[in-house]
N, C-alpha and C. Protein backbone atom coordinates (compact mmCIF):
# COMPACT_ATOMS: atom_id res chain seq x y z
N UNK A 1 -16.23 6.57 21.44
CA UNK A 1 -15.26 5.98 20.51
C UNK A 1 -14.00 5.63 21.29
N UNK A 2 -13.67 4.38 21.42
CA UNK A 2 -12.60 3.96 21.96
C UNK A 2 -10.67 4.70 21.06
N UNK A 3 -11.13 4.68 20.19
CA UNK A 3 -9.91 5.42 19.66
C UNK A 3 -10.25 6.93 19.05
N UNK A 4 -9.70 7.66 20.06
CA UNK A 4 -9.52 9.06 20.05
C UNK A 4 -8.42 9.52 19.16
N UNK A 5 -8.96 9.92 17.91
CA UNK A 5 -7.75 10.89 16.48
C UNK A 5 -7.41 12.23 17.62
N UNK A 6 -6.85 12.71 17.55
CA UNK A 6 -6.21 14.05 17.86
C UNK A 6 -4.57 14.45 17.58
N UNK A 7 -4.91 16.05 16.15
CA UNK A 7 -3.45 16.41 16.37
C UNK A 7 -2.71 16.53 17.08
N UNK A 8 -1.36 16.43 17.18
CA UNK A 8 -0.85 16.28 18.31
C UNK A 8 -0.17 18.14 18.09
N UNK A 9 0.19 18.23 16.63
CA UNK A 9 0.83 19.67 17.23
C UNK A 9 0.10 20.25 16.21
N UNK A 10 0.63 21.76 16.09
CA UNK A 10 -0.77 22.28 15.23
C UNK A 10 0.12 22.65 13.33
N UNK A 11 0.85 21.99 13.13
CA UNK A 11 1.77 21.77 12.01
C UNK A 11 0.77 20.62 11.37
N UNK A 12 0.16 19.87 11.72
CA UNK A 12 -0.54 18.71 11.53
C UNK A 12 0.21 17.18 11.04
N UNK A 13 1.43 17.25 11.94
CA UNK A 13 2.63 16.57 11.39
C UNK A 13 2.20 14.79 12.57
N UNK A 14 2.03 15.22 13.33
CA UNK A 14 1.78 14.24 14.35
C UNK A 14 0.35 13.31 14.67
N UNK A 15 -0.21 12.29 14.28
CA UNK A 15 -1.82 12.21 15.23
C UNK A 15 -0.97 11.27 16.12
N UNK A 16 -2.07 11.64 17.26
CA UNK A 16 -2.33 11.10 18.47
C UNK A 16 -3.11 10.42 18.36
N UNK A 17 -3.30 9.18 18.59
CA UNK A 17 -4.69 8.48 18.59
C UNK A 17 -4.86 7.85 20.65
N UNK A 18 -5.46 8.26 21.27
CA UNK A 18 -5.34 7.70 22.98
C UNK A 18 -6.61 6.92 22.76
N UNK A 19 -6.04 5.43 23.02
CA UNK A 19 -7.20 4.59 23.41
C UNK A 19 -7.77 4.17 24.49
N UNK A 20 -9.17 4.31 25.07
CA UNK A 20 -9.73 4.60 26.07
C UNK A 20 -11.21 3.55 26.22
N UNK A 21 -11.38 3.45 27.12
CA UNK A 21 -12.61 2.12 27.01
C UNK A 21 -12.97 0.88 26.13
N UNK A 22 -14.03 0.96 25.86
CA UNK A 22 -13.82 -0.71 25.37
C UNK A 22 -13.54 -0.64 23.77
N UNK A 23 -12.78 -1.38 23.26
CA UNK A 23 -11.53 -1.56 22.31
C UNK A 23 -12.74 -2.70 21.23
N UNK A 24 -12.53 -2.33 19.78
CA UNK A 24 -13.05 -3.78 19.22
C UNK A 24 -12.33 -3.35 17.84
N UNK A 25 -12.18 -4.57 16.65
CA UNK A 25 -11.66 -4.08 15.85
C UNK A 25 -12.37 -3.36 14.56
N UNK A 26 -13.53 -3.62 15.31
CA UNK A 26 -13.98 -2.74 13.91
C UNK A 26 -13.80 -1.07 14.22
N UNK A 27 -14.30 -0.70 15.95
CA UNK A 27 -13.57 0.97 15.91
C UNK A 27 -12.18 0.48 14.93
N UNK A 28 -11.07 -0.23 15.32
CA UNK A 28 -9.71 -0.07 14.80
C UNK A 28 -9.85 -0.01 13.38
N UNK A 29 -10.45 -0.31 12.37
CA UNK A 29 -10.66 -0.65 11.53
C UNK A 29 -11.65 1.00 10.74
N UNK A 30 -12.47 1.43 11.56
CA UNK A 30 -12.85 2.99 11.66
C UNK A 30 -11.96 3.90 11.89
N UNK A 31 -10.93 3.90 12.62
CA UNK A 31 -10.20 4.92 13.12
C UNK A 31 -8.61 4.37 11.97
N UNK A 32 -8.40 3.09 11.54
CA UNK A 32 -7.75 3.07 10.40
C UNK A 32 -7.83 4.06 9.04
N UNK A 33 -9.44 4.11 8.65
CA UNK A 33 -9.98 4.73 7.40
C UNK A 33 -9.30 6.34 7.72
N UNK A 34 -9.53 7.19 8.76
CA UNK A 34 -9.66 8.10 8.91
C UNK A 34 -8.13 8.53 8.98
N UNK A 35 -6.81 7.68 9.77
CA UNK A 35 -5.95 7.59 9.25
C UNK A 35 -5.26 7.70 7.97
N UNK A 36 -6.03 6.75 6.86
CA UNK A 36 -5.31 6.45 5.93
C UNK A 36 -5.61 7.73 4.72
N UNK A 37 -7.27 8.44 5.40
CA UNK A 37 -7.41 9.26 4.56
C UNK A 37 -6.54 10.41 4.53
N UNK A 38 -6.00 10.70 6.07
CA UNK A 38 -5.18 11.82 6.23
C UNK A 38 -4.14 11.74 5.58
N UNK A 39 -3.51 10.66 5.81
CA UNK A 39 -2.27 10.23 5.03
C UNK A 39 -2.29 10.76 3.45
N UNK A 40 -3.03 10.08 2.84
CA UNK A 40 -3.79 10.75 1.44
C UNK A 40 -3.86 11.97 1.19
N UNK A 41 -4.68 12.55 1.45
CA UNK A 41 -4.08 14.02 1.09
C UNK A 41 -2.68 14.61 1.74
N UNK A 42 -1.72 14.41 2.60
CA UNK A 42 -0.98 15.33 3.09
C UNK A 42 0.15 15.03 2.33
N UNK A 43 0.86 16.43 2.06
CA UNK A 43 2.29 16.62 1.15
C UNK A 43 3.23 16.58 2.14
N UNK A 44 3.38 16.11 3.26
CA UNK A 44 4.83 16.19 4.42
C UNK A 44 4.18 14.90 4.88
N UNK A 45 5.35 14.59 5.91
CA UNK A 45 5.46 13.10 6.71
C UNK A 45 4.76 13.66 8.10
N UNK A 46 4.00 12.52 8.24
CA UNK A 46 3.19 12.34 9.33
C UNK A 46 2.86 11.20 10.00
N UNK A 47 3.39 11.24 11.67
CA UNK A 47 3.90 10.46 12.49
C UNK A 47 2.68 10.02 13.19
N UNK A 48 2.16 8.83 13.51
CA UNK A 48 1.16 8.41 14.19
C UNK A 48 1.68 7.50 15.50
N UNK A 49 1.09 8.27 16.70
CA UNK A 49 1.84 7.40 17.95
C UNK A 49 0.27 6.85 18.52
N UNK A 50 -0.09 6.11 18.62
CA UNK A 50 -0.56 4.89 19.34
C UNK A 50 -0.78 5.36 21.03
N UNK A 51 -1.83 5.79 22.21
CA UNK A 51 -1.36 6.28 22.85
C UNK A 51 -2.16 5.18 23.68
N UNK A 52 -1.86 4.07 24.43
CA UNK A 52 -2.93 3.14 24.93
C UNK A 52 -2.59 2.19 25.84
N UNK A 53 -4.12 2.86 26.98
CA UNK A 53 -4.29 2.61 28.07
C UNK A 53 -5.07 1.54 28.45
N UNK A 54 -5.62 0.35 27.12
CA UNK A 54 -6.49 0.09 27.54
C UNK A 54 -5.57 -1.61 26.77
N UNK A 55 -5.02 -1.43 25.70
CA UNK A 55 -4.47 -2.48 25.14
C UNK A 55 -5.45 -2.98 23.86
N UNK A 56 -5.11 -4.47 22.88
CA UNK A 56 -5.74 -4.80 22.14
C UNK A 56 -7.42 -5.32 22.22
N UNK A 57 -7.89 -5.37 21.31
CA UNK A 57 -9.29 -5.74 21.43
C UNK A 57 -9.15 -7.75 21.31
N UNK A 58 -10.29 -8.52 21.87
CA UNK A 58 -9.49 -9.83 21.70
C UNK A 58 -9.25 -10.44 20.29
N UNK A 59 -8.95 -11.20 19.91
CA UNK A 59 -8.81 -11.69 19.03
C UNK A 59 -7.37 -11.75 18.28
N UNK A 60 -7.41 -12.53 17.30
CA UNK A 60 -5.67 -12.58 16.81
C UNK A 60 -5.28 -11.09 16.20
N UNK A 61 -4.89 -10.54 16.79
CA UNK A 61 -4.31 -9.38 15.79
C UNK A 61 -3.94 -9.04 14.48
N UNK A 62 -3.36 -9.86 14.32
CA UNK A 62 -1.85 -9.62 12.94
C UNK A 62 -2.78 -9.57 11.72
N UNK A 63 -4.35 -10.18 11.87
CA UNK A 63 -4.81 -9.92 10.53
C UNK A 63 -4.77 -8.77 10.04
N UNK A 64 -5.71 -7.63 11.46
CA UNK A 64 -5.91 -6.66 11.09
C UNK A 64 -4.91 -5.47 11.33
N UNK A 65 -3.62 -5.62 12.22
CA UNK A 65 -2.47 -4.94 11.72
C UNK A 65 -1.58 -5.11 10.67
N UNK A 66 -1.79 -6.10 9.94
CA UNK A 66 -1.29 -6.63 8.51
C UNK A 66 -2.09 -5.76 7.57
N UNK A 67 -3.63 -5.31 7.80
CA UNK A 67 -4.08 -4.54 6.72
C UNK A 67 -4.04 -3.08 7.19
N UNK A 68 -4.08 -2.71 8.58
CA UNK A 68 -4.13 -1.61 8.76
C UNK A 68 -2.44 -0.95 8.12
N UNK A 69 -1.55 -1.51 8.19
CA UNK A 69 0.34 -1.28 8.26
C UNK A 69 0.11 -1.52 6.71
N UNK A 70 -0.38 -1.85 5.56
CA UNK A 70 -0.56 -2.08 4.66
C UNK A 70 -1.09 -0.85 3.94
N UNK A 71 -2.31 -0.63 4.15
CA UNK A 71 -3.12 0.45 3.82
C UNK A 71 -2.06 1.99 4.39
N UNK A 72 -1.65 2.09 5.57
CA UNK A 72 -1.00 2.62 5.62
C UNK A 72 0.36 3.03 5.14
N UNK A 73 0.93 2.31 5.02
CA UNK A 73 2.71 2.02 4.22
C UNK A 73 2.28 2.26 2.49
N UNK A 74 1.08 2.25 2.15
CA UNK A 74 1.01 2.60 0.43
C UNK A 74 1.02 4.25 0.42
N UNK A 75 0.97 4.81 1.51
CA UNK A 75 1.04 6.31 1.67
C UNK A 75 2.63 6.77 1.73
N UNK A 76 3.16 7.67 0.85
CA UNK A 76 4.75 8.11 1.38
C UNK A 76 5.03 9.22 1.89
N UNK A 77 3.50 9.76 2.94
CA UNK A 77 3.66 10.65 3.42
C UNK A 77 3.44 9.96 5.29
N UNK A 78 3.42 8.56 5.49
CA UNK A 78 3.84 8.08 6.66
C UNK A 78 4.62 7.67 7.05
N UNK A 79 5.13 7.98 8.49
CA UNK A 79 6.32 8.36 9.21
C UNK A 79 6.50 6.85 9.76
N UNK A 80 6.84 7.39 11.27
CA UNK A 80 6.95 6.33 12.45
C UNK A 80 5.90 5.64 12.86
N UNK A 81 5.04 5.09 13.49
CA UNK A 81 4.37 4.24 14.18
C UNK A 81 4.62 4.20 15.26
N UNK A 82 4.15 4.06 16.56
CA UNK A 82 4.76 4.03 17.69
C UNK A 82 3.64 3.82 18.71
N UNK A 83 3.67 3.33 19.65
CA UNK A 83 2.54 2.58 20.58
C UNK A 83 3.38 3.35 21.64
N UNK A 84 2.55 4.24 23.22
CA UNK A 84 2.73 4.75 24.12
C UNK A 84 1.92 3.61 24.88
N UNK A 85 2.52 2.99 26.22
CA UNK A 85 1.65 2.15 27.16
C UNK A 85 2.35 2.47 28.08
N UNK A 86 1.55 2.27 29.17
CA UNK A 86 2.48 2.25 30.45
C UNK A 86 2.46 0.93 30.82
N UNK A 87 1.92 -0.01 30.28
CA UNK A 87 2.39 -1.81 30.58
C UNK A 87 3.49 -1.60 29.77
N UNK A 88 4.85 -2.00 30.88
CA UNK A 88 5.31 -2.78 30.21
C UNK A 88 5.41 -3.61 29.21
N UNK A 89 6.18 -3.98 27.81
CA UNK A 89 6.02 -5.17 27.62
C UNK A 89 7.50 -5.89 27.36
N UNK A 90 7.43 -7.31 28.10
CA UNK A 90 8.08 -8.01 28.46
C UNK A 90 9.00 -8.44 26.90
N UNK A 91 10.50 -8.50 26.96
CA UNK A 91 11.13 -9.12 26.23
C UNK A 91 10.65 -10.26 24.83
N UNK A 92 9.90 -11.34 25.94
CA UNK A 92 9.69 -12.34 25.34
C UNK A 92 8.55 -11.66 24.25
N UNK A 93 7.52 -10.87 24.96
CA UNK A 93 6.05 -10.29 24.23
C UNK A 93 6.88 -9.60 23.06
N UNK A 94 7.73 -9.13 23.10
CA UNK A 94 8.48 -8.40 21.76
C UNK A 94 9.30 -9.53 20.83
N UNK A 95 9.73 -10.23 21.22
CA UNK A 95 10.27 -11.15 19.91
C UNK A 95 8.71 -12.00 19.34
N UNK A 96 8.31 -12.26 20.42
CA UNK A 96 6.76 -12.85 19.51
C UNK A 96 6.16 -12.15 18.88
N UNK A 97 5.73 -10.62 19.06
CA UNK A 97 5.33 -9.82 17.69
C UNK A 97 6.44 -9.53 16.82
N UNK A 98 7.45 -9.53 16.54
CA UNK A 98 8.49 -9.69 15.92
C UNK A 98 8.34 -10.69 14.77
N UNK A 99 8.43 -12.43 15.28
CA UNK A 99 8.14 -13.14 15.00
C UNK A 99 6.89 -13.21 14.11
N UNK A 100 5.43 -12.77 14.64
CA UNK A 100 4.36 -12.59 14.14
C UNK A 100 4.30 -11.61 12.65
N UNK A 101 5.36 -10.91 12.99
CA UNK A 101 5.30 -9.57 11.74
C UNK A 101 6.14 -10.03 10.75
N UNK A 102 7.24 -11.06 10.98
CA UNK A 102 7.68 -11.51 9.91
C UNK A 102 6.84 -12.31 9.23
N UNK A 103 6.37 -13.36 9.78
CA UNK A 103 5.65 -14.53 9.42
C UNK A 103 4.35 -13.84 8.69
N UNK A 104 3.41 -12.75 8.92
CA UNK A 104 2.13 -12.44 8.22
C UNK A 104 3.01 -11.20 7.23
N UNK A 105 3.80 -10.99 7.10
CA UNK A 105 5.06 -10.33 6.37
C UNK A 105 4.10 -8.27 6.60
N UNK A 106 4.10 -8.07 7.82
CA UNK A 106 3.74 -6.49 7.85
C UNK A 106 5.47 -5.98 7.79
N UNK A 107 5.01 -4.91 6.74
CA UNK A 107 5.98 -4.00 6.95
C UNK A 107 6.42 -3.15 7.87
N UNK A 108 8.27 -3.64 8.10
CA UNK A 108 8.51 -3.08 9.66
C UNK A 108 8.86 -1.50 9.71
N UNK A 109 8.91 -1.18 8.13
CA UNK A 109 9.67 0.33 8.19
C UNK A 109 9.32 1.27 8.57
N UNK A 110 8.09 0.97 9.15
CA UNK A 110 7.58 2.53 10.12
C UNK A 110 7.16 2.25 11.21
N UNK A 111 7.77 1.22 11.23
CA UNK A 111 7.99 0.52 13.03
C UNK A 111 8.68 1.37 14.00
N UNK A 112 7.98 2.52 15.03
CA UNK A 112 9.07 3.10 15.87
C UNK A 112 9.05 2.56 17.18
N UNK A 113 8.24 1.08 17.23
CA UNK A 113 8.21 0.63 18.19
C UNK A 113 7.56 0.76 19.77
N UNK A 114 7.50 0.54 20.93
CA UNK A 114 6.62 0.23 21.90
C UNK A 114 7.61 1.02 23.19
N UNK A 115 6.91 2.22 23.58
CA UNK A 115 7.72 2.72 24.60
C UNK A 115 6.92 3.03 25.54
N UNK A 116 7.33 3.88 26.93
CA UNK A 116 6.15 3.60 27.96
C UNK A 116 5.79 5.24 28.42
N UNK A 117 6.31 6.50 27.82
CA UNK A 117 6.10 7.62 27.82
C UNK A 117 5.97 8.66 26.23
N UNK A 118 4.83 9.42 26.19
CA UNK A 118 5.05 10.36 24.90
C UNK A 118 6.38 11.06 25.06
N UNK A 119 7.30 11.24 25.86
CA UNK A 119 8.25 11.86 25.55
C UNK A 119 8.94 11.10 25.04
N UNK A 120 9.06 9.74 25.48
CA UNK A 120 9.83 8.72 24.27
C UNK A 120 9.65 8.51 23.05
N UNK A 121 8.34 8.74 23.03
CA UNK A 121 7.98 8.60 21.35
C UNK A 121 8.28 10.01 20.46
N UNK A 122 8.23 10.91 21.20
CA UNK A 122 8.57 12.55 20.34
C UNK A 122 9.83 12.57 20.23
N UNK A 123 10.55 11.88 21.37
CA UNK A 123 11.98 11.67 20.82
C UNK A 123 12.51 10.90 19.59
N UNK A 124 12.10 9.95 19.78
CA UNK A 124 12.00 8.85 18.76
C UNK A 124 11.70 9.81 17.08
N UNK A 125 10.39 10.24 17.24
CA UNK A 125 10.28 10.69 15.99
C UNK A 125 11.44 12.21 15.48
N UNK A 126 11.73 12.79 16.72
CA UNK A 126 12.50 13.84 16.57
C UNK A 126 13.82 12.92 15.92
N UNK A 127 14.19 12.44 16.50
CA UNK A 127 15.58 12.07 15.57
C UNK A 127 15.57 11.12 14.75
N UNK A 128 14.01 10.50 13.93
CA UNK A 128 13.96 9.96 13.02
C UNK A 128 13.96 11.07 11.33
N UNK A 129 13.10 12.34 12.58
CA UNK A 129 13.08 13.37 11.34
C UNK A 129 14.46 14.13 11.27
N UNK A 130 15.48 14.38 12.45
CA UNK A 130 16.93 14.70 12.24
C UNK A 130 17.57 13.79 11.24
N UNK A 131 17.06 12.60 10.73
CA UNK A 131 18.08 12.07 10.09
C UNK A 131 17.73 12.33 8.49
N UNK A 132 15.90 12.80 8.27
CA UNK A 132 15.21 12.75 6.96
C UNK A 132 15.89 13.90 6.26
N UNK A 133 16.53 15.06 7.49
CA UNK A 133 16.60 16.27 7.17
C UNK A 133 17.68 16.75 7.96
N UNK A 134 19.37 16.75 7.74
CA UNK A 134 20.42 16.64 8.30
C UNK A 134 20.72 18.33 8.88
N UNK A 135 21.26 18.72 9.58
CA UNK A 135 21.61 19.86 9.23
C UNK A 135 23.17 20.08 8.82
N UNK A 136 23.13 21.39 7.69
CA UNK A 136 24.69 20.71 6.82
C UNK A 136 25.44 21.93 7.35
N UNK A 137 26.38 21.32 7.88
CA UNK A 137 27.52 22.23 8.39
C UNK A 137 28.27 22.86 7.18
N UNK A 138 28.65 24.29 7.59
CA UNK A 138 29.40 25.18 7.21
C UNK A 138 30.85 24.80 7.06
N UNK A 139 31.60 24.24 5.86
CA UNK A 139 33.02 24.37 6.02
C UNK A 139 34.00 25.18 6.32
């Protein structure tokens, strides 16, 4: 299976998904379901980081991240989103999915975006959840 589910911590707050060999969208489209079911039952927010080494499968994307970000976003127990690569991606490659996500209208709000280490992305979600849940100072 090209997309590997795995908790990331044992709270069950995090999946990991690391993508590894050959990529098509129907695994994406398999490993969506199993996603969306988790999402479904869980009573807390849960962060899905993207961990991938291998990149997209061919074809136009945006159909099926338009339904996967869809199916997902009807859940209000999902967090961030977040893609781990170690490609780079170039400026221009980010305003064109930008562009793309407005235009097929995916929802950006659990967009945590495209970084090139898991420590960027645990950061990312760490102070997305510092902000869900403040800590309130003592007067």
């Amino acid at each position: 299976m090209p997309y590997e589910f795995n908790w990331y911590n044992s709270e069950h707050s995090i999946i990991r998904v690391d993508i590894v060999g050959e990529v098509s969208w129907e695994a994406f489209n398999i490993l969506t379901d199993r996603v969306v079911d988790e999402l479904a039952i869980a009573n807390h927010r849960i962060d899905l980081i993207y961990n991938d080494s291998v990149g997209m499968p061919e074809g136009n994307p945006m159909p099926y991240l338009k339904a996967s970000s869809t199916r997902m976003s009807a859940h209000k127990s999902l967090g961030l989103i977040i893609t781990v690569s170690p490609r780079s991606i170039s400026n221009f490659t980010k305003v064109m999915i930008d562009i793309l996500m407005r235009a097929y209208q995916v929802d950006k709000s659990h967009n945590g975006g495209f970084v090139t280490t898991m420590d960027e992305a645990l950061g990312i979600i760490n102070k997305s959840r510092a902000k869900d849940h403040p800590v309130k100072q003592a007067n």
